[in-house]
PDB file of N, CA and C in Angstrom:
ATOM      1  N   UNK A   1      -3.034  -0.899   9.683  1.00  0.00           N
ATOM      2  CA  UNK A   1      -3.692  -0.476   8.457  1.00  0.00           C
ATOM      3  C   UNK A   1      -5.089   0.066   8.749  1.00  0.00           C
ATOM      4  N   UNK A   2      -5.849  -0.770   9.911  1.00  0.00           N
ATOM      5  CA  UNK A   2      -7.162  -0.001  10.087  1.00  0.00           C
ATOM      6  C   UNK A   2      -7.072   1.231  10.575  1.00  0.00           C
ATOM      7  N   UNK A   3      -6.043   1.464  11.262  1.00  0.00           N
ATOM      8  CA  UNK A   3      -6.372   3.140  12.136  1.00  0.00           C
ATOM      9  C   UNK A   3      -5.781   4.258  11.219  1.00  0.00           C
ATOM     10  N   UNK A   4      -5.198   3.926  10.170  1.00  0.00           N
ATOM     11  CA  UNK A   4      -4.713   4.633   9.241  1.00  0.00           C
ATOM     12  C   UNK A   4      -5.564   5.367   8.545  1.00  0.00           C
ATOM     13  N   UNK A   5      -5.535   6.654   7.985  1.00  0.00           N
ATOM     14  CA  UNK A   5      -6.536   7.377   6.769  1.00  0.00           C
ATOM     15  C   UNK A   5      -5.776   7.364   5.773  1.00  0.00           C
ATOM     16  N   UNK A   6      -6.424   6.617   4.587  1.00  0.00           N
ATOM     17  CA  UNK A   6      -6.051   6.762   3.230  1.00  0.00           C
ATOM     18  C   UNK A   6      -6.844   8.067   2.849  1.00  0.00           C
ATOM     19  N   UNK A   7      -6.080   8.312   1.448  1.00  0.00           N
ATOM     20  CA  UNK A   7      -6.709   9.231   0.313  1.00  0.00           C
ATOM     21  C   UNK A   7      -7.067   8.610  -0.490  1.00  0.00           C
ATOM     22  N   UNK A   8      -7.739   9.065  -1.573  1.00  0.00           N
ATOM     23  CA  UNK A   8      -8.509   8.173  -2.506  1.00  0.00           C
ATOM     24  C   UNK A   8      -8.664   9.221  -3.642  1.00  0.00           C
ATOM     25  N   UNK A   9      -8.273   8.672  -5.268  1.00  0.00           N
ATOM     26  CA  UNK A   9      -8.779  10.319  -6.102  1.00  0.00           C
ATOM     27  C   UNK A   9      -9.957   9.709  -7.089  1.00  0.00           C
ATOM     28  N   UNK A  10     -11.026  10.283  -6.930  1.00  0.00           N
ATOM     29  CA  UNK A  10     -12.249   9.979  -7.160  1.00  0.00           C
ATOM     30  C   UNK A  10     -12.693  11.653  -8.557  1.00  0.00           C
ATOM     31  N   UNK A  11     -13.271  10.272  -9.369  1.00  0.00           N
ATOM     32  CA  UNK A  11     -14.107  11.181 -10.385  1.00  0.00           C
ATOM     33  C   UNK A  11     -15.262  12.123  -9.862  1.00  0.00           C
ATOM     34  N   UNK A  12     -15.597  13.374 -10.173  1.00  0.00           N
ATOM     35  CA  UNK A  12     -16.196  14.462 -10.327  1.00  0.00           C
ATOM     36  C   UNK A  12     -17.743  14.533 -10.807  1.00  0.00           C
ATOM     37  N   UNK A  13     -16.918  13.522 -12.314  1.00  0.00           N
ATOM     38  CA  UNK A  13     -18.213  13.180 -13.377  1.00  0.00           C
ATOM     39  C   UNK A  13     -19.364  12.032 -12.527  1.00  0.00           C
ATOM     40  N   UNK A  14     -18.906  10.938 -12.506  1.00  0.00           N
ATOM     41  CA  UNK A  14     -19.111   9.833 -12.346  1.00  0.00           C
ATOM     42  C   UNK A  14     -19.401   9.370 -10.850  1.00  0.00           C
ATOM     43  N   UNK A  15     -18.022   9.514  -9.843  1.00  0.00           N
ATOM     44  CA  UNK A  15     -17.907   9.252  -8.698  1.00  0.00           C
ATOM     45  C   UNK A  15     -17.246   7.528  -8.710  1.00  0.00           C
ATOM     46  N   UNK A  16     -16.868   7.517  -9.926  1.00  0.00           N
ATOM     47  CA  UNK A  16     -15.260   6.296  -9.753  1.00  0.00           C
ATOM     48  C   UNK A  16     -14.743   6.829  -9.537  1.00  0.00           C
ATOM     49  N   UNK A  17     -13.522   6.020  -8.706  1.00  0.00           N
ATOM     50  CA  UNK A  17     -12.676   6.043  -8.392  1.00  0.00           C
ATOM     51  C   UNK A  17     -11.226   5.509  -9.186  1.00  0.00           C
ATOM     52  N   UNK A  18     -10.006   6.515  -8.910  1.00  0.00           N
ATOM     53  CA  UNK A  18      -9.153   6.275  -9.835  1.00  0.00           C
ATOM     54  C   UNK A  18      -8.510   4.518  -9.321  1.00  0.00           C
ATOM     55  N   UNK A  19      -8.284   3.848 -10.326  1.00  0.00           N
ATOM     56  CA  UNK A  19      -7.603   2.472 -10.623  1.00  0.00           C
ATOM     57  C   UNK A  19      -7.031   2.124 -11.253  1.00  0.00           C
ATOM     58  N   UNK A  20      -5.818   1.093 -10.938  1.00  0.00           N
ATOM     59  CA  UNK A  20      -5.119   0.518 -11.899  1.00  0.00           C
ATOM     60  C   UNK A  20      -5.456  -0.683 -12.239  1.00  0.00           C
ATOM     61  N   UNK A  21      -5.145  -1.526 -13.670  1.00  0.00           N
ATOM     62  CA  UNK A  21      -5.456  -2.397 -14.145  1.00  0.00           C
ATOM     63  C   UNK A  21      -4.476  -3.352 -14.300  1.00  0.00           C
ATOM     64  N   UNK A  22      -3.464  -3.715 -13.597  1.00  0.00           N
ATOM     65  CA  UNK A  22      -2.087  -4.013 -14.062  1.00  0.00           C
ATOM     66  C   UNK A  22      -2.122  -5.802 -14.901  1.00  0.00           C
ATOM     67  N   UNK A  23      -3.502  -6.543 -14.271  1.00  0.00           N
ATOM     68  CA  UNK A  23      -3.697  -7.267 -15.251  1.00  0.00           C
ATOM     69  C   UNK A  23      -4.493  -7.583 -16.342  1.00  0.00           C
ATOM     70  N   UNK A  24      -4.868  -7.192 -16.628  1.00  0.00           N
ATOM     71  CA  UNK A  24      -5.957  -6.950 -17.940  1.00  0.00           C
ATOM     72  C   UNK A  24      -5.726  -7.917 -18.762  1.00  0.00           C
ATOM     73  N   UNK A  25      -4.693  -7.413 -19.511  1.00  0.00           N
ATOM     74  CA  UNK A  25      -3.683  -8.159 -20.589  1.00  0.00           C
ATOM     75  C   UNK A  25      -4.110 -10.071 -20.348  1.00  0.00           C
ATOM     76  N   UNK A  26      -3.671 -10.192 -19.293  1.00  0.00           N
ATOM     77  CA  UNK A  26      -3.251 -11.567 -19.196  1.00  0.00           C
ATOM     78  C   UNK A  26      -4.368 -12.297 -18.256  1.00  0.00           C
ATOM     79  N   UNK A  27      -5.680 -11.920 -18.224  1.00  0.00           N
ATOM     80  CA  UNK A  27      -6.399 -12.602 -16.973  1.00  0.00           C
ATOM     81  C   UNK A  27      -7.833 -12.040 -17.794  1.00  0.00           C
ATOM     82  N   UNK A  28      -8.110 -10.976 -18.771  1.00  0.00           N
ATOM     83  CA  UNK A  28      -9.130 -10.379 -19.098  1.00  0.00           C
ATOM     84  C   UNK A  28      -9.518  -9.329 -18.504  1.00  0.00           C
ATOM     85  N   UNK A  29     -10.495  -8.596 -18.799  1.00  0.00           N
ATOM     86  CA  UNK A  29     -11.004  -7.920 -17.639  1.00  0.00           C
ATOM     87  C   UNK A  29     -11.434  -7.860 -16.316  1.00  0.00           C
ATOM     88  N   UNK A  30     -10.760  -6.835 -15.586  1.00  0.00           N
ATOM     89  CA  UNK A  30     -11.025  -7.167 -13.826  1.00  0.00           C
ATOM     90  C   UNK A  30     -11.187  -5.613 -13.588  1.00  0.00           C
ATOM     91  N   UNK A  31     -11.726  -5.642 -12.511  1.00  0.00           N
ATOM     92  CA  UNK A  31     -12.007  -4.665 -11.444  1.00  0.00           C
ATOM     93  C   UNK A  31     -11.389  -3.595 -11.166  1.00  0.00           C
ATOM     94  N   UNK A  32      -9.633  -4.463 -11.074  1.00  0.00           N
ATOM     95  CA  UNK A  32      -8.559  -3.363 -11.224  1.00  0.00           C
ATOM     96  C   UNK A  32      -7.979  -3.136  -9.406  1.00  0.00           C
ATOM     97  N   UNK A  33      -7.576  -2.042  -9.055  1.00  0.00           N
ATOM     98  CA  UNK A  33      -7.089  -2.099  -7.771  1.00  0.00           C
ATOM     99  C   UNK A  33      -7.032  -0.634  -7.544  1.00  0.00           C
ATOM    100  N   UNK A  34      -7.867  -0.628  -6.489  1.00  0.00           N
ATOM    101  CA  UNK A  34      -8.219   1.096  -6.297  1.00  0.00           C
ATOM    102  C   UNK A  34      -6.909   1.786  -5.364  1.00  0.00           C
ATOM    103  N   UNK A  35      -6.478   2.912  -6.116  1.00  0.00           N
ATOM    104  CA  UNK A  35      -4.997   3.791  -6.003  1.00  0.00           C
ATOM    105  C   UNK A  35      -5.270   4.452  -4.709  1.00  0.00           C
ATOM    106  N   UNK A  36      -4.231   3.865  -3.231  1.00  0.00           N
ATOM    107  CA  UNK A  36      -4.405   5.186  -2.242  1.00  0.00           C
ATOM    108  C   UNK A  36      -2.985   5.447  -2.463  1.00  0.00           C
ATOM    109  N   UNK A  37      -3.406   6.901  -1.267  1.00  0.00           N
ATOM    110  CA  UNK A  37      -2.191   7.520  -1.151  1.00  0.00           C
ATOM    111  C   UNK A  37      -2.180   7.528   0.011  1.00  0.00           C
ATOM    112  N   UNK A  38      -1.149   7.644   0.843  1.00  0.00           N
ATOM    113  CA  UNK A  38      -0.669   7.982   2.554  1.00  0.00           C
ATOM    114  C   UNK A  38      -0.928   9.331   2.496  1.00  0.00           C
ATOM    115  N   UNK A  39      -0.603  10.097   2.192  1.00  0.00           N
ATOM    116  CA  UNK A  39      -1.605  11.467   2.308  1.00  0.00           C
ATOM    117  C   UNK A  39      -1.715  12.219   1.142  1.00  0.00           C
ATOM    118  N   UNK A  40      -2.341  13.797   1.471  1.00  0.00           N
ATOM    119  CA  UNK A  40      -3.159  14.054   0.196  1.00  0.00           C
ATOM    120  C   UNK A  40      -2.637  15.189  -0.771  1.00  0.00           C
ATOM    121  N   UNK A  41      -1.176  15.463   0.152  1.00  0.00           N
ATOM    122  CA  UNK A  41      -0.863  15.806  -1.246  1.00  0.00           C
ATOM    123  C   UNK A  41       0.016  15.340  -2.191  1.00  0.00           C
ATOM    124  N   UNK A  42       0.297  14.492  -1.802  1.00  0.00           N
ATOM    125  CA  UNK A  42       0.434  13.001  -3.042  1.00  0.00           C
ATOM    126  C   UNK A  42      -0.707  12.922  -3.745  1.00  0.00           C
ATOM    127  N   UNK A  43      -1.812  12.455  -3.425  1.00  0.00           N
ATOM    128  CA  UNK A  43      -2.701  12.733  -4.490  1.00  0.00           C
ATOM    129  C   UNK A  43      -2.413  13.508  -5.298  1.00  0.00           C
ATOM    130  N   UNK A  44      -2.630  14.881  -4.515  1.00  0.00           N
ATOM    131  CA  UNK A  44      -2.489  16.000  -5.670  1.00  0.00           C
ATOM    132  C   UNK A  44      -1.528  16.074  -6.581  1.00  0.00           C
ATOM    133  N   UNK A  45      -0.534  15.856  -5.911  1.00  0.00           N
ATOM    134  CA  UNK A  45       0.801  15.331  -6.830  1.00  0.00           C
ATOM    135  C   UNK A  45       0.597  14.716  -7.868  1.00  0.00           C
ATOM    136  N   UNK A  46       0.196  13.588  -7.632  1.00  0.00           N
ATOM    137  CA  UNK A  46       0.140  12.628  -8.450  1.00  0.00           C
ATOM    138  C   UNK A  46      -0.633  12.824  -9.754  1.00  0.00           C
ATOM    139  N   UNK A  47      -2.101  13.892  -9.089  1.00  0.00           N
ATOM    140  CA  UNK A  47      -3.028  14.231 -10.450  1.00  0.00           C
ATOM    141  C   UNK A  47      -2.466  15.401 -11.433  1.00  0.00           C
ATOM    142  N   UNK A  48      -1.446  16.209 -10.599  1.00  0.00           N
ATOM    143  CA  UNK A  48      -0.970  17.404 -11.239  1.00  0.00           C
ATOM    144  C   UNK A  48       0.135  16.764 -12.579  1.00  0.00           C
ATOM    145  N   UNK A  49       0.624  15.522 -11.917  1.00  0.00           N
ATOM    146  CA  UNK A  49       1.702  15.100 -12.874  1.00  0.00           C
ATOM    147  C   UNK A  49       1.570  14.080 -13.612  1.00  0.00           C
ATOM    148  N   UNK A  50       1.031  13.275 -13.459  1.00  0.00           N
ATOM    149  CA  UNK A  50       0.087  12.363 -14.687  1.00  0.00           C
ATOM    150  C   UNK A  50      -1.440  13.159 -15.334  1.00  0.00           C
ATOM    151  N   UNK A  51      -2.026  14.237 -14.459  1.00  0.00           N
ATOM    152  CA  UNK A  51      -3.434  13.903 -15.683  1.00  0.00           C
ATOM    153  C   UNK A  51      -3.386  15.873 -15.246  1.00  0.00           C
ATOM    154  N   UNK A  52      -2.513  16.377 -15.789  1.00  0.00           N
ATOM    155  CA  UNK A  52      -2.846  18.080 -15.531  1.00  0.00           C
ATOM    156  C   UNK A  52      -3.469  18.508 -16.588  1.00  0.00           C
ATOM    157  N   UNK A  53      -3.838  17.871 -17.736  1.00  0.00           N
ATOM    158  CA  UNK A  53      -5.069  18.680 -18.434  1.00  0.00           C
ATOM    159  C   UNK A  53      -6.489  18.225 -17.904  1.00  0.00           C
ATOM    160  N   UNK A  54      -6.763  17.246 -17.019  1.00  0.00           N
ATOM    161  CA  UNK A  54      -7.795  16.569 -16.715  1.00  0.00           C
ATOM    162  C   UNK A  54      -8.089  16.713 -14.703  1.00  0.00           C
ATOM    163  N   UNK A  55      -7.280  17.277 -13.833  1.00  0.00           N
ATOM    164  CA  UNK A  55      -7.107  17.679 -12.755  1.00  0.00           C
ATOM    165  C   UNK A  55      -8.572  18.300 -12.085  1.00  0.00           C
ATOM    166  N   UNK A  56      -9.079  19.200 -12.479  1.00  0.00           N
ATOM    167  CA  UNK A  56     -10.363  19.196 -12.448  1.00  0.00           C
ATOM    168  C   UNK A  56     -11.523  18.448 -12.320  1.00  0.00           C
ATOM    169  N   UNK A  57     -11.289  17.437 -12.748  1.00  0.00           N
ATOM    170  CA  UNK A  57     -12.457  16.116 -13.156  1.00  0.00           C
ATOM    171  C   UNK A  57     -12.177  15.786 -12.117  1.00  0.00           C
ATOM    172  N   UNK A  58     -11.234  16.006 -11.319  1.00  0.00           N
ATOM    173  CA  UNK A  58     -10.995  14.797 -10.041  1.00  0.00           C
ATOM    174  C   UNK A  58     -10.722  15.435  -8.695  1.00  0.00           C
ATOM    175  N   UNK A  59     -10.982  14.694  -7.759  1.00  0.00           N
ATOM    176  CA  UNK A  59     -11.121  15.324  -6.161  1.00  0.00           C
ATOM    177  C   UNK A  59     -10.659  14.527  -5.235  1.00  0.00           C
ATOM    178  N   UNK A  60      -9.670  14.853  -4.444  1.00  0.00           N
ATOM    179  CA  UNK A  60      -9.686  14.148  -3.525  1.00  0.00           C
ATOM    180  C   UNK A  60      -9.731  13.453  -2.207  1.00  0.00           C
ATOM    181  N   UNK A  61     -10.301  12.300  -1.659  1.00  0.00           N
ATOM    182  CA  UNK A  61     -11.212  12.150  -0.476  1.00  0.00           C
ATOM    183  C   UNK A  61     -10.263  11.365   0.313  1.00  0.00           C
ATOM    184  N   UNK A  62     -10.776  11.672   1.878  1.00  0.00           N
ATOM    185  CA  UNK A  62     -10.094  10.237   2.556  1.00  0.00           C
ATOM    186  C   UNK A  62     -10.880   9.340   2.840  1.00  0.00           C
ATOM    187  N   UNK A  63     -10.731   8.262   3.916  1.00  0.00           N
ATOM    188  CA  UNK A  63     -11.231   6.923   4.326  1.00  0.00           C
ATOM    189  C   UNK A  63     -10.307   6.480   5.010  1.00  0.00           C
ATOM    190  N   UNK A  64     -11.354   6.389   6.412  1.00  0.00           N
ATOM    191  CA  UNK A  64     -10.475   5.328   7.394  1.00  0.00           C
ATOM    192  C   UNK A  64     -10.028   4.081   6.654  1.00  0.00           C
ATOM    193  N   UNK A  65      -9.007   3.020   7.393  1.00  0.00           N
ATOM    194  CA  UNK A  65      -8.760   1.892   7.161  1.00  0.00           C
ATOM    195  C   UNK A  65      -9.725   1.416   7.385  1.00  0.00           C
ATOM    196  N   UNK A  66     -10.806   1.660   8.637  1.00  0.00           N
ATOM    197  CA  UNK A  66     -11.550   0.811   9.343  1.00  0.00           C
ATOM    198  C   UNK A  66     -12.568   0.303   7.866  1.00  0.00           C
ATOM    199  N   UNK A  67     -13.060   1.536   7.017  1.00  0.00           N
ATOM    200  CA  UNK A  67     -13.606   1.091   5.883  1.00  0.00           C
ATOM    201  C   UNK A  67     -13.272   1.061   4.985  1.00  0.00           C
ATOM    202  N   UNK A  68     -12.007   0.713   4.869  1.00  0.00           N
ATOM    203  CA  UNK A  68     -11.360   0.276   3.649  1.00  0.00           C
ATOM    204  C   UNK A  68     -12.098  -1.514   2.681  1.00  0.00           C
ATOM    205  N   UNK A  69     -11.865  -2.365   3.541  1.00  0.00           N
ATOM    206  CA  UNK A  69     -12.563  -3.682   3.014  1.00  0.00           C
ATOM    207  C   UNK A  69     -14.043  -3.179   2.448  1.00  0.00           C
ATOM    208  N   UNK A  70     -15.522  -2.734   2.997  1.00  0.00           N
ATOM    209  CA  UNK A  70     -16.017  -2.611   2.749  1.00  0.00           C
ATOM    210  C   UNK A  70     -16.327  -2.049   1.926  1.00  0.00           C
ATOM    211  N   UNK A  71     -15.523  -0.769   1.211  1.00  0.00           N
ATOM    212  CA  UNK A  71     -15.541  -0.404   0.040  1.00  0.00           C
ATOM    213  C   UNK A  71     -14.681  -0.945  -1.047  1.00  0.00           C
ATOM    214  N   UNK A  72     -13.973  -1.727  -0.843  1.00  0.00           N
ATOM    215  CA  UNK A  72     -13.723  -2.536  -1.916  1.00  0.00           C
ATOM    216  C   UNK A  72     -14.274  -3.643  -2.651  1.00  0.00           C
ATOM    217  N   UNK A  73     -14.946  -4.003  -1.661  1.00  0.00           N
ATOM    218  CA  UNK A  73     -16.105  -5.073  -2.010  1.00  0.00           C
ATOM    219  C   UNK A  73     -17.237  -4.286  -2.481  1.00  0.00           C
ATOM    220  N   UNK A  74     -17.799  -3.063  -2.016  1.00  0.00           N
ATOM    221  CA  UNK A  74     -19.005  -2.619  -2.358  1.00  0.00           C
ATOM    222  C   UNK A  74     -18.661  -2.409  -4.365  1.00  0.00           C
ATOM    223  N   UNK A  75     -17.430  -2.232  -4.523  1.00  0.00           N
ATOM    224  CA  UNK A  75     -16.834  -1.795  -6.005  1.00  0.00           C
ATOM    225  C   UNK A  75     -16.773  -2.928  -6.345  1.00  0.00           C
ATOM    226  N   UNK A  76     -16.134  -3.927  -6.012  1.00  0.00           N
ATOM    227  CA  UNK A  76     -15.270  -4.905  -6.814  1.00  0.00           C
ATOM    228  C   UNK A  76     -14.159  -4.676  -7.258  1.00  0.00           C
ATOM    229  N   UNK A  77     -13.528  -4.201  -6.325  1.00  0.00           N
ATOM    230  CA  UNK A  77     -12.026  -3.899  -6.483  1.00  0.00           C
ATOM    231  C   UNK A  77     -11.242  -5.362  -6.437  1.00  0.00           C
ATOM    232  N   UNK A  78     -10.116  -5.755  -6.871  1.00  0.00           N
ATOM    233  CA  UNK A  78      -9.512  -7.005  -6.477  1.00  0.00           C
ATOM    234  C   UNK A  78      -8.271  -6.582  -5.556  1.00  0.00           C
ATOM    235  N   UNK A  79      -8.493  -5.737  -4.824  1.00  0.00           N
ATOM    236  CA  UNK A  79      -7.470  -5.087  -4.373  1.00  0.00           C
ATOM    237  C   UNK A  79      -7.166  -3.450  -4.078  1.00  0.00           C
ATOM    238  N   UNK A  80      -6.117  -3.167  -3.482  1.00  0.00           N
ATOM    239  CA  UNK A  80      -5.486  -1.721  -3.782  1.00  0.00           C
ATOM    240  C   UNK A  80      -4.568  -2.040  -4.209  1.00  0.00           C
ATOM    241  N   UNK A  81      -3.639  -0.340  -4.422  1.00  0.00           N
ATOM    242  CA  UNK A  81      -2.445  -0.423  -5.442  1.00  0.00           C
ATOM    243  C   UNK A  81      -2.130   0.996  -4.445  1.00  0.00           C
ATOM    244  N   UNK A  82      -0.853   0.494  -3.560  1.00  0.00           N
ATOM    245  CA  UNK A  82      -0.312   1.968  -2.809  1.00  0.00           C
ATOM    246  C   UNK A  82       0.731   2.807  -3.249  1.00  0.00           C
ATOM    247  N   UNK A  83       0.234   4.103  -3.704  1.00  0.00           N
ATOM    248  CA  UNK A  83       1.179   4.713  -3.903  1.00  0.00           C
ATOM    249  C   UNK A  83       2.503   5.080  -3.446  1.00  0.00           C
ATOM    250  N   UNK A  84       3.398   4.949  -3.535  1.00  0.00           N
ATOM    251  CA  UNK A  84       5.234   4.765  -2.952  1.00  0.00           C
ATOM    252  C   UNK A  84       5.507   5.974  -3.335  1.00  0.00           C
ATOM    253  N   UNK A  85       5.542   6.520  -4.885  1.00  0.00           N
ATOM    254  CA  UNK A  85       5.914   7.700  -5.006  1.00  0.00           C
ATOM    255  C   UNK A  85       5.092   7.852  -6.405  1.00  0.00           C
ATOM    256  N   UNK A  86       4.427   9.522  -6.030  1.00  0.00           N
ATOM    257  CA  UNK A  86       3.590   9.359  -6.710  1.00  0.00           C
ATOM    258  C   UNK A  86       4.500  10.400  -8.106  1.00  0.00           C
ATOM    259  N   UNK A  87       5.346  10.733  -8.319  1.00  0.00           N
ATOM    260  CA  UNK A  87       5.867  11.428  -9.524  1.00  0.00           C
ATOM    261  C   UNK A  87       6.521  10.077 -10.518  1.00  0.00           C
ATOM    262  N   UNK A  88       7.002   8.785 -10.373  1.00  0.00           N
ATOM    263  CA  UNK A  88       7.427   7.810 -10.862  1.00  0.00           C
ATOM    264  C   UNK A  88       6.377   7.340 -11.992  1.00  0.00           C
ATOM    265  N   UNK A  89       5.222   6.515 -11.191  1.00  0.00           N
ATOM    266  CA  UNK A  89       4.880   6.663  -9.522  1.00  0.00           C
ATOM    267  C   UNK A  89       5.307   5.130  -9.168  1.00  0.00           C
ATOM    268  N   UNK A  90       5.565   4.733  -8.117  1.00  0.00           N
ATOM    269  CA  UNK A  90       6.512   3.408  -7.771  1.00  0.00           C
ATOM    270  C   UNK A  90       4.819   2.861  -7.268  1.00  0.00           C
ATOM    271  N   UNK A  91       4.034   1.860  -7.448  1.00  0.00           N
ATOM    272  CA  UNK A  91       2.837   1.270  -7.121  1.00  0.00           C
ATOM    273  C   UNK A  91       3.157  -0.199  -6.334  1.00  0.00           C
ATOM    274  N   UNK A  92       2.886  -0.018  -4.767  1.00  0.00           N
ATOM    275  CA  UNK A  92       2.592  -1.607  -4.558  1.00  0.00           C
ATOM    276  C   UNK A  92       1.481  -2.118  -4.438  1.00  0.00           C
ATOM    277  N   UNK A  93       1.033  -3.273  -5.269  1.00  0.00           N
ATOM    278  CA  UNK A  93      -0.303  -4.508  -5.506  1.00  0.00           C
ATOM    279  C   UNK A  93      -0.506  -4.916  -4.051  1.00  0.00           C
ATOM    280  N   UNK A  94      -1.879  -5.031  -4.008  1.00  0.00           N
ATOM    281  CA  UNK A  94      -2.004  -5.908  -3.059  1.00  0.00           C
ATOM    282  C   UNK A  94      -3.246  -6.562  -3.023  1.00  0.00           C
ATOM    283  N   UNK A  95      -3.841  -7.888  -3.315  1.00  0.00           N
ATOM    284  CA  UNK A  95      -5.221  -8.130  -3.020  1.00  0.00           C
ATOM    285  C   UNK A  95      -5.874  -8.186  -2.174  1.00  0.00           C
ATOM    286  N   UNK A  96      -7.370  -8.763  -2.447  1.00  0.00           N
ATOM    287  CA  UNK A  96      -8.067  -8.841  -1.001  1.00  0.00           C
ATOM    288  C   UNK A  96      -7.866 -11.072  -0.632  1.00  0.00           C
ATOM    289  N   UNK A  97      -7.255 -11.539  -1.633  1.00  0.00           N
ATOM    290  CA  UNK A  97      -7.572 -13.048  -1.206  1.00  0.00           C
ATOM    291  C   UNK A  97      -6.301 -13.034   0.347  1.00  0.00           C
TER     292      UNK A  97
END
């Protein structure tokens, strides 16, 4: 996982990063779990087919594994959420405990 490069699709406006929330509902508000992709044009994929009036707003970056932990903590992420397929999109959870 460290020698690996993720993608990452990051706001334009802001400079968040896109996340899922999958528990909200049942735990309150959290952090959420920041969305990679194995490569980037899955991303693109992914933004063309969930958010194509909004595609623009968003860009997308990589990141070694090596700094993967550290930016999740620098956010407060409780995790990632890896994209499997991003037209579904099939999401696997994963935390940092």
């Amino acid at each position: 996982m460290f020698s690996q490069i993720y993608y990452l699709v990051r706001s334009k406006a802001d400079g968040r990063y896109l996340a899922a929330h999958p528990d909200r509902d049942s735990k309150g508000a959290n952090a959420g779990y920041l969305l990679l992709f194995n490569v980037d044009f899955e991303a693109l994929s992914y933004l063309n087919t969930h958010g194509a009036n909004v595609v623009d707003r968003f860009g997308v970056e990589s990141i070694p594994g090596s700094q993967l932990k550290n930016l999740l903590q620098r956010w407060g992420f409780a995790g990632v959420g890896m994209i499997r397929d991003p037209l579904l999109p099939r999401i696997e959870f994963f935390s940092l405990d």
